[in-house]
Protein backbone atom coordinates (compact mmCIF):
# COMPACT_ATOMS: atom_id res chain seq x y z
CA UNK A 1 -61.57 -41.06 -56.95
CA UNK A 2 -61.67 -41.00 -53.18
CA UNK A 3 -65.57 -40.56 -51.53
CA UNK A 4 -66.14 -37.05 -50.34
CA UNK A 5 -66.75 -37.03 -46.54
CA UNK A 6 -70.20 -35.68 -46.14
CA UNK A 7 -70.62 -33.34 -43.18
CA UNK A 8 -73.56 -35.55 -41.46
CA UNK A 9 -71.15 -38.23 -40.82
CA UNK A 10 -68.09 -38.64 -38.54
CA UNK A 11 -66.28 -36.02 -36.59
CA UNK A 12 -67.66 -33.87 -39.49
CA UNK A 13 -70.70 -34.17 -37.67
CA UNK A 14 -69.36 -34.14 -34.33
CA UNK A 15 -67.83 -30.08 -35.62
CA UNK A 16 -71.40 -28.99 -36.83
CA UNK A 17 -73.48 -30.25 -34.09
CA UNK A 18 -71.29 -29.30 -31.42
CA UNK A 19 -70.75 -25.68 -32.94
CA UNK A 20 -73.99 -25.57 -33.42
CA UNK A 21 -74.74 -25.77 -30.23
CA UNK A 22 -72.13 -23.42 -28.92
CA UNK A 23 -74.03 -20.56 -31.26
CA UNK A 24 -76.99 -21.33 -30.19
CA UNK A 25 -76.79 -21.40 -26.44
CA UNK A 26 -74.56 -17.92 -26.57
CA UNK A 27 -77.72 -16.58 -28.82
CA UNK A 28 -80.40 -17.51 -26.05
CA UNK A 29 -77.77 -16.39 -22.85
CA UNK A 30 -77.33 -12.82 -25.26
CA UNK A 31 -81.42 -12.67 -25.51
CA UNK A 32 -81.21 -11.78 -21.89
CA UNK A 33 -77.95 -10.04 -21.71
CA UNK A 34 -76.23 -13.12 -20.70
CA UNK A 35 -77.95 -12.69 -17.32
CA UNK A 36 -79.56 -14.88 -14.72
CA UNK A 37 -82.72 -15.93 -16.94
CA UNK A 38 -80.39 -16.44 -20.14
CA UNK A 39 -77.88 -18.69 -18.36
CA UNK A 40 -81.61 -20.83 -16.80
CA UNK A 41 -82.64 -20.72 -20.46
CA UNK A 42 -79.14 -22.26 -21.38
CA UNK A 43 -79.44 -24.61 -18.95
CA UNK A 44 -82.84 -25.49 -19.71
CA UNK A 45 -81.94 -25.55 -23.72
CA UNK A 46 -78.72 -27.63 -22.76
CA UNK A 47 -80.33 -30.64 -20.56
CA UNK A 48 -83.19 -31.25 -23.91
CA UNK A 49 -80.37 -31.32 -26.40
CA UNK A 50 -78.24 -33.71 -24.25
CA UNK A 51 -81.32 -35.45 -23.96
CA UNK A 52 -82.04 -35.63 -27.65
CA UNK A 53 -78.48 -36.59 -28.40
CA UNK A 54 -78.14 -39.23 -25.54
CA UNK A 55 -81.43 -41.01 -26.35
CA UNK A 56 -79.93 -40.97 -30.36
CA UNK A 57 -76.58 -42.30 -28.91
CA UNK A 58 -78.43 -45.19 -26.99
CA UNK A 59 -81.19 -46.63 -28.94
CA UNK A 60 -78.54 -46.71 -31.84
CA UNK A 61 -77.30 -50.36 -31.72
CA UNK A 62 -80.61 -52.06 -30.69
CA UNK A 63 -82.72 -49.74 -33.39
CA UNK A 64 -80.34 -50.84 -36.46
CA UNK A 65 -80.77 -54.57 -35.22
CA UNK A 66 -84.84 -54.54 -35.01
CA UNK A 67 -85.32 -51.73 -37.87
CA UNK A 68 -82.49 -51.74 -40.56
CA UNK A 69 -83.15 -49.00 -43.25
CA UNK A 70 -81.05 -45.91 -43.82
CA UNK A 71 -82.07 -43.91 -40.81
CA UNK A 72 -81.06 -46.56 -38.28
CA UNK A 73 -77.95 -48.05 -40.16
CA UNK A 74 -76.43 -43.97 -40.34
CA UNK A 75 -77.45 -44.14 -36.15
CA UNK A 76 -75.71 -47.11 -35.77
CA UNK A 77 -72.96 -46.02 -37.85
CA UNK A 78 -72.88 -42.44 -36.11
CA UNK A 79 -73.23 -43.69 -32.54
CA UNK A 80 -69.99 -42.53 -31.30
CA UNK A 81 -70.07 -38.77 -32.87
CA UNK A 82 -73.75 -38.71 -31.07
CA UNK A 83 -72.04 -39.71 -27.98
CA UNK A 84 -69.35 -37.28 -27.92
CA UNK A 85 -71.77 -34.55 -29.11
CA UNK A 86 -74.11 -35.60 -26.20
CA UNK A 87 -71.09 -35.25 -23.95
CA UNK A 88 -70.23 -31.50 -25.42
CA UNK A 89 -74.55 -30.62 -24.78
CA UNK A 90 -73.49 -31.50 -20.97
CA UNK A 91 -70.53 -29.41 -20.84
CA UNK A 92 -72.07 -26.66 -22.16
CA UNK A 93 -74.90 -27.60 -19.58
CA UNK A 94 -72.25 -27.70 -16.30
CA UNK A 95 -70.41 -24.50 -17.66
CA UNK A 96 -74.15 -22.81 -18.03
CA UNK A 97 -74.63 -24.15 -14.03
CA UNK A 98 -71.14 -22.86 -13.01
CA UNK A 99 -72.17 -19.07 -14.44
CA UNK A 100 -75.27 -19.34 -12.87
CA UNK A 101 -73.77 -20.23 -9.43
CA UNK A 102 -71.41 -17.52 -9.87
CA UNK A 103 -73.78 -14.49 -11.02
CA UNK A 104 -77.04 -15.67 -8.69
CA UNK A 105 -75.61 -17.81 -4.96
CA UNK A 106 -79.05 -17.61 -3.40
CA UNK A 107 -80.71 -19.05 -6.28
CA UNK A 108 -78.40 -21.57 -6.77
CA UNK A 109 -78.79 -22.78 -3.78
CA UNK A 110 -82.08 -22.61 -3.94
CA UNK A 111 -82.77 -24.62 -7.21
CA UNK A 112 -79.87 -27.57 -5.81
CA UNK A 113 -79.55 -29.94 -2.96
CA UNK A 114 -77.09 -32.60 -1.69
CA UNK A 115 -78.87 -35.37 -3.68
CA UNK A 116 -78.11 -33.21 -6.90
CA UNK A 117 -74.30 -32.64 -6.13
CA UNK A 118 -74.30 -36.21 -5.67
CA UNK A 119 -76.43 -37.80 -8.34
CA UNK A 120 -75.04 -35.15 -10.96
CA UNK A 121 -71.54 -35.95 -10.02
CA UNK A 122 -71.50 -39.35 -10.46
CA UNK A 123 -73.58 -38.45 -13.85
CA UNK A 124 -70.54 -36.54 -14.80
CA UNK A 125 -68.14 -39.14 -13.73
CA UNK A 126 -70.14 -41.69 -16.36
CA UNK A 127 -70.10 -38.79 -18.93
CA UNK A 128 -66.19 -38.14 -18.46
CA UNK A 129 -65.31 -41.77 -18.66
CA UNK A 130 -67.70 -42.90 -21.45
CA UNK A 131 -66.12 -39.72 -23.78
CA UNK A 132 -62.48 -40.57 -23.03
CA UNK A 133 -63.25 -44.17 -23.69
CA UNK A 134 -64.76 -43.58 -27.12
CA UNK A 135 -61.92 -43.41 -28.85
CA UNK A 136 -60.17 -46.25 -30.93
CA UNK A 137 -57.12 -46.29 -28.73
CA UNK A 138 -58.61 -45.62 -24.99
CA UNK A 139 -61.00 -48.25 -26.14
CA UNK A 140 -58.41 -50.49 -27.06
CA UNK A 141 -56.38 -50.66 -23.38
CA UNK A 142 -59.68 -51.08 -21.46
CA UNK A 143 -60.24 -54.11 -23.92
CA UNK A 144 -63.87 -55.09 -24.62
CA UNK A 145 -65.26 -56.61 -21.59
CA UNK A 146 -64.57 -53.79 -19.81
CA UNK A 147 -65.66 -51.19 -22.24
CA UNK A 148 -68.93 -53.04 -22.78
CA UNK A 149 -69.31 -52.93 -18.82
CA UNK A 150 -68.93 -49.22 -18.58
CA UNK A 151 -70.89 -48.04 -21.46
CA UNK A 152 -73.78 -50.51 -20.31
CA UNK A 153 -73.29 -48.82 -16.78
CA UNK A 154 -73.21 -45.64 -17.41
CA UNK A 155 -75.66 -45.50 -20.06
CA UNK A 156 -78.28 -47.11 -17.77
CA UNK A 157 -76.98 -44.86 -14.99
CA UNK A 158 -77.56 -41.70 -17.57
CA UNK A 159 -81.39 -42.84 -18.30
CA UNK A 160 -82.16 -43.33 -15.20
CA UNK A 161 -81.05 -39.63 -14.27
CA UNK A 162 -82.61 -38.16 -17.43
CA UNK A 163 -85.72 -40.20 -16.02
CA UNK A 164 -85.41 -38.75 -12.12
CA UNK A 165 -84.60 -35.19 -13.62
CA UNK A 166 -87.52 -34.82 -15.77
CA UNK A 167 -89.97 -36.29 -13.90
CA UNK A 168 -89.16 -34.70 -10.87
CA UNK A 169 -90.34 -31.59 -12.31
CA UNK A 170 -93.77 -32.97 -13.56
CA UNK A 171 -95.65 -31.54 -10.93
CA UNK A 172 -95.31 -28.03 -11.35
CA UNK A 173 -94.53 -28.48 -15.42
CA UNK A 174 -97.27 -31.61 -16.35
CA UNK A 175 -95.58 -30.96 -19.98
CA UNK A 176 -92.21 -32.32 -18.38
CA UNK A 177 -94.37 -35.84 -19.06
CA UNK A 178 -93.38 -35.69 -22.60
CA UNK A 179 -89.59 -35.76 -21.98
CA UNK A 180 -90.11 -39.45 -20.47
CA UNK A 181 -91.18 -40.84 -23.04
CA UNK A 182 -88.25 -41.32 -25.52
CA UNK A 183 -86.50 -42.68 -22.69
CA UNK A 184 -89.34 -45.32 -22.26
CA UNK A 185 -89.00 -45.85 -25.77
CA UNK A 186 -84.80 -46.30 -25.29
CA UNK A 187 -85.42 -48.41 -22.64
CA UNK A 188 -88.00 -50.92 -24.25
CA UNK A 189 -85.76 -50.65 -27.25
CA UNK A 190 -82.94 -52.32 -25.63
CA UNK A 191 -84.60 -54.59 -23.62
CA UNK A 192 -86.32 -55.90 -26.81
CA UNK A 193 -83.20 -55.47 -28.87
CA UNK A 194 -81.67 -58.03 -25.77
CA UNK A 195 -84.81 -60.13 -25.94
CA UNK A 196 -84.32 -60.80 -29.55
CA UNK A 197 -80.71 -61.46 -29.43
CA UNK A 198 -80.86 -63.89 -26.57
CA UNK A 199 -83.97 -66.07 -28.53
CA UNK A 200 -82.69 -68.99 -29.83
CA UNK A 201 -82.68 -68.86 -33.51
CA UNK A 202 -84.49 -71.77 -34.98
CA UNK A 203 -82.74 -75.05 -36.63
CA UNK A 204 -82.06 -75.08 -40.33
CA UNK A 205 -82.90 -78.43 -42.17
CA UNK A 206 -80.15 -80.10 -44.05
């Protein structure tokens, strides 16, 4: 008999997450009437849960090589769906910023600058061409010295905005510390995940 598909696996997972998300940002815009301070909540809600989903998404490879056991080898296994999911937590997260521009200008002006258009668009850039190159086929026609080139890029692009983002906001929030340090911990992942597969492994008698 064919294995069932669980729902924690594959685009399966991709649906739940991703609706999951949907639900839950329209419930915390509705606590407010879908008004200024919901859409900030959104927004707020949005840029932790891409956070959460991009750190899951980036560790995945270099966690299942230094720790296999179940939790890392369904990571590894899962790092695309994370990925995509990560990239639907951001477009929820731009469409959020769009109302908000829309139903408060002076704010939003207030709360951005030139640096963020910037910065954020070229974040969005990475996001748009890491999603619509993980698929099998778009994959495929970059071919894999390319693909490995972008997804390093941008990924290291994306942690170092996380990183900028977060801790930019440290001194009026000193909890804001907190979100920096799973992206230490991604970072010193992968560098140790490199570390260990550039050693030299040792000779084998015989």
């Amino acid at each position: 008999m064919p294995k069932r598909q669980s729902w924690f696996e594959g685009w399966r997972l991709f649906a739940v997450l991703a609706l999951t998300l949907i639900a839950l940002s329209i419930w915390i815009a509705g606590t407010r009437r879908f008004e200024v301070d919901g859409l900030r909540m959104v927004i707020r809600f949005t840029a932790r849960t891409s956070l959460l989903l991009f750190c899951l998404a980036f560790s995945a490879a270099a966690l299942a090589r230094l720790r296999p056991n179940a939790w890392t080898r369904w990571q590894r296994r899962n790092r695309r769906y994370l990925g995509v999911t990560f990239a639907a937590s951001h477009a929820i997260h731009a469409a959020a910023i769009v109302w908000f521009a829309k139903a408060d200008p002076a704010g939003f002006a207030q709360a951005t600058s030139v640096v963020s258009y910037i910065f954020g668009g070229i974040g969005y850039g990475f996001v748009i061409a890491l999603t619509a190159t993980s698929f099998d086929r778009t994959a495929a026609m970059l071919g894999p010295r390319a693909w490995r080139a972008l997804h390093l890029t941008g990924g290291y692009y994306l942690l170092l905005q996380f990183t900028v983002s977060f801790a930019k906001r440290i001194p009026e929030m000193p909890l804001y510390v907190l979100f920096l340090i799973p992206l230490a911990a991604v970072l010193a992942l992968r560098l140790i995940g490199m570390a260990s597969r550039a050693a030299p492994r040792p000779a084998q008698a015989g």
